[in-house]
Structure formats: C-alpha cells, structure tokens
Protein backbone atom coordinates (compact mmCIF):
# COMPACT_ATOMS: atom_id res chain seq x y z
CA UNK A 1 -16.96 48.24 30.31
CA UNK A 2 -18.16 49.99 33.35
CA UNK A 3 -16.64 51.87 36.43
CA UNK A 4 -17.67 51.34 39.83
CA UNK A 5 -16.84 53.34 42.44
CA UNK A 6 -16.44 51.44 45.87
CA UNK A 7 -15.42 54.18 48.32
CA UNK A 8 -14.98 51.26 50.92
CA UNK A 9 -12.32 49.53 48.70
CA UNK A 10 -8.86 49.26 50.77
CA UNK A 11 -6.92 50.94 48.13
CA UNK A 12 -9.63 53.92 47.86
CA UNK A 13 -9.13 54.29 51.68
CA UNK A 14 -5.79 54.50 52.06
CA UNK A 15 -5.22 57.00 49.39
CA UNK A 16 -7.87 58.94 50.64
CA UNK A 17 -6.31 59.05 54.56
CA UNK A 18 -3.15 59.72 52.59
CA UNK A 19 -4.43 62.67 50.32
CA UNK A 20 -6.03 63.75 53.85
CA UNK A 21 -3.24 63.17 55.82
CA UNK A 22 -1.49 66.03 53.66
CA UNK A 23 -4.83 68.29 53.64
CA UNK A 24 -6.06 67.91 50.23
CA UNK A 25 -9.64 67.25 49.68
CA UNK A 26 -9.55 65.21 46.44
CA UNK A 27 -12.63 65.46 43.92
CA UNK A 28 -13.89 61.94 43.82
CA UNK A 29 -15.75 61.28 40.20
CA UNK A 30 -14.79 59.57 37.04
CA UNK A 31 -12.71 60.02 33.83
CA UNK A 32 -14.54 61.22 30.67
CA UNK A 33 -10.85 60.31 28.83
CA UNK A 34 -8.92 57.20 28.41
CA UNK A 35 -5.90 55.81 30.74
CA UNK A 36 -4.40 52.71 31.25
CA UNK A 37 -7.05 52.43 34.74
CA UNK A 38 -9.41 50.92 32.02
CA UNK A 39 -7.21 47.85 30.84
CA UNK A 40 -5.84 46.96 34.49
CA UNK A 41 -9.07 47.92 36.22
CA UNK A 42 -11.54 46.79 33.76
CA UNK A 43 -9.71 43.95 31.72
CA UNK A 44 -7.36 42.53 34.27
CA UNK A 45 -9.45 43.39 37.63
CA UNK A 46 -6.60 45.13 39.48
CA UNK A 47 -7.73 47.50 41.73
CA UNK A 48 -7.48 50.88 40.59
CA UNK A 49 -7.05 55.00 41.44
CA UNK A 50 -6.43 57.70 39.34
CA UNK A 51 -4.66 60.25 41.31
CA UNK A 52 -3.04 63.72 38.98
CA UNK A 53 -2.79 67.20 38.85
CA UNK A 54 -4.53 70.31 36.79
CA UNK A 55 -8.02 69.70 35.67
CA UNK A 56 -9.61 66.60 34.11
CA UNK A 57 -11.28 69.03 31.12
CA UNK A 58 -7.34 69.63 30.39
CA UNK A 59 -6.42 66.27 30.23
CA UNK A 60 -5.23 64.78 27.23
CA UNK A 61 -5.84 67.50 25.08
CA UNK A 62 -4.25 70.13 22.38
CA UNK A 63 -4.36 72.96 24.96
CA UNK A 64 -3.13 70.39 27.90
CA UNK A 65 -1.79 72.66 30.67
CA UNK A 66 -0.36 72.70 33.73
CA UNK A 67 0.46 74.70 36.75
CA UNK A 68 3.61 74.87 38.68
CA UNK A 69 1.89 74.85 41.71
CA UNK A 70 -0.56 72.13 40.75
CA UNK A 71 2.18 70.16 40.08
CA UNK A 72 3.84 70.58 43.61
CA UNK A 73 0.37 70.12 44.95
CA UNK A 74 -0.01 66.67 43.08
CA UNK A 75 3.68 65.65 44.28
CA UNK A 76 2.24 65.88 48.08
CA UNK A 77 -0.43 63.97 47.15
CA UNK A 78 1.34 61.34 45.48
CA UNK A 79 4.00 61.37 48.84
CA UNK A 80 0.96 61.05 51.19
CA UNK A 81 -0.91 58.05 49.03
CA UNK A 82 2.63 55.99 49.13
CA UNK A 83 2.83 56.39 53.02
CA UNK A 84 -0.30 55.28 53.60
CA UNK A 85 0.11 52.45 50.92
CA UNK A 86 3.56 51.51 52.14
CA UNK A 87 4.48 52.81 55.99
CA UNK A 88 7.90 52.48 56.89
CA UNK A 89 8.81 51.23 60.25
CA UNK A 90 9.86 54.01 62.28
C-alpha cells in the first residue's frame, strides 16, 4: 500500500485553513506507525488526515507521552479543522 500526499485535496485544505485559522503551523509528512488512516485511506479510499498531539517518534510506544499543553494545543486544532469542515450558519 502506498501514501500519497495531495496537498490540493479538499479535505487537506480545509484542515489546513483550519489548523491556520487557530495559528498552528502543522508538520505535514507521513506516519512511520500504524492507524486506522491505512484501512479507510488505503483499503476503502476515504479520504484521509491524521491530525494529534506530542511527537510522532512517541507514538504508539512503551514510553508514549504526552504533554498537558500539547494536548490543549491539539484540542484547538481539532476545534479549528471541524469549523472549517463543518461552518455553522451564523
């Protein structure tokens, strides 16, 4: 299976203007571990992001760890990707 990153995708640029929108500069590569992107991205051809806090090295691993702060930084991020993904009528 293979990843392709399409910067231009609709998804990709809305969570982008939304990660933006809320002044974080997301780190745009690829995941050296496994998620559940890889069956609905891969398998079932669903668009896909992966979007999370702390460090990717971290990730899924025995010394997996955390910061508060990341975690509050990740919960803006995930607030401006859902605006951006669903606006509300104001």
């Amino acid at each position: 299976m293979q990843c392709i990153e399409n910067l231009n995708e609709p998804l990709v640029q809305s969570a982008l203007t939304g990660l933006y929108d809320r002044n974080i500069e997301p780190m745009i590569t690829h995941y050296n571990f496994c998620t559940n992107g890889s069956r609905y991205a891969g398998e079932a051809g669903i668009p896909t992001i992966g979007f999370g806090p702390s460090k990717k090295t971290l990730a899924h691993t025995r010394d997996e760890r955390i910061a508060l702060n990341e975690i509050e930084k990740a919960l803006e991020g995930y607030a401006g990707i859902i605006s951006r993904l669903y606006p509300m009528e104001r």
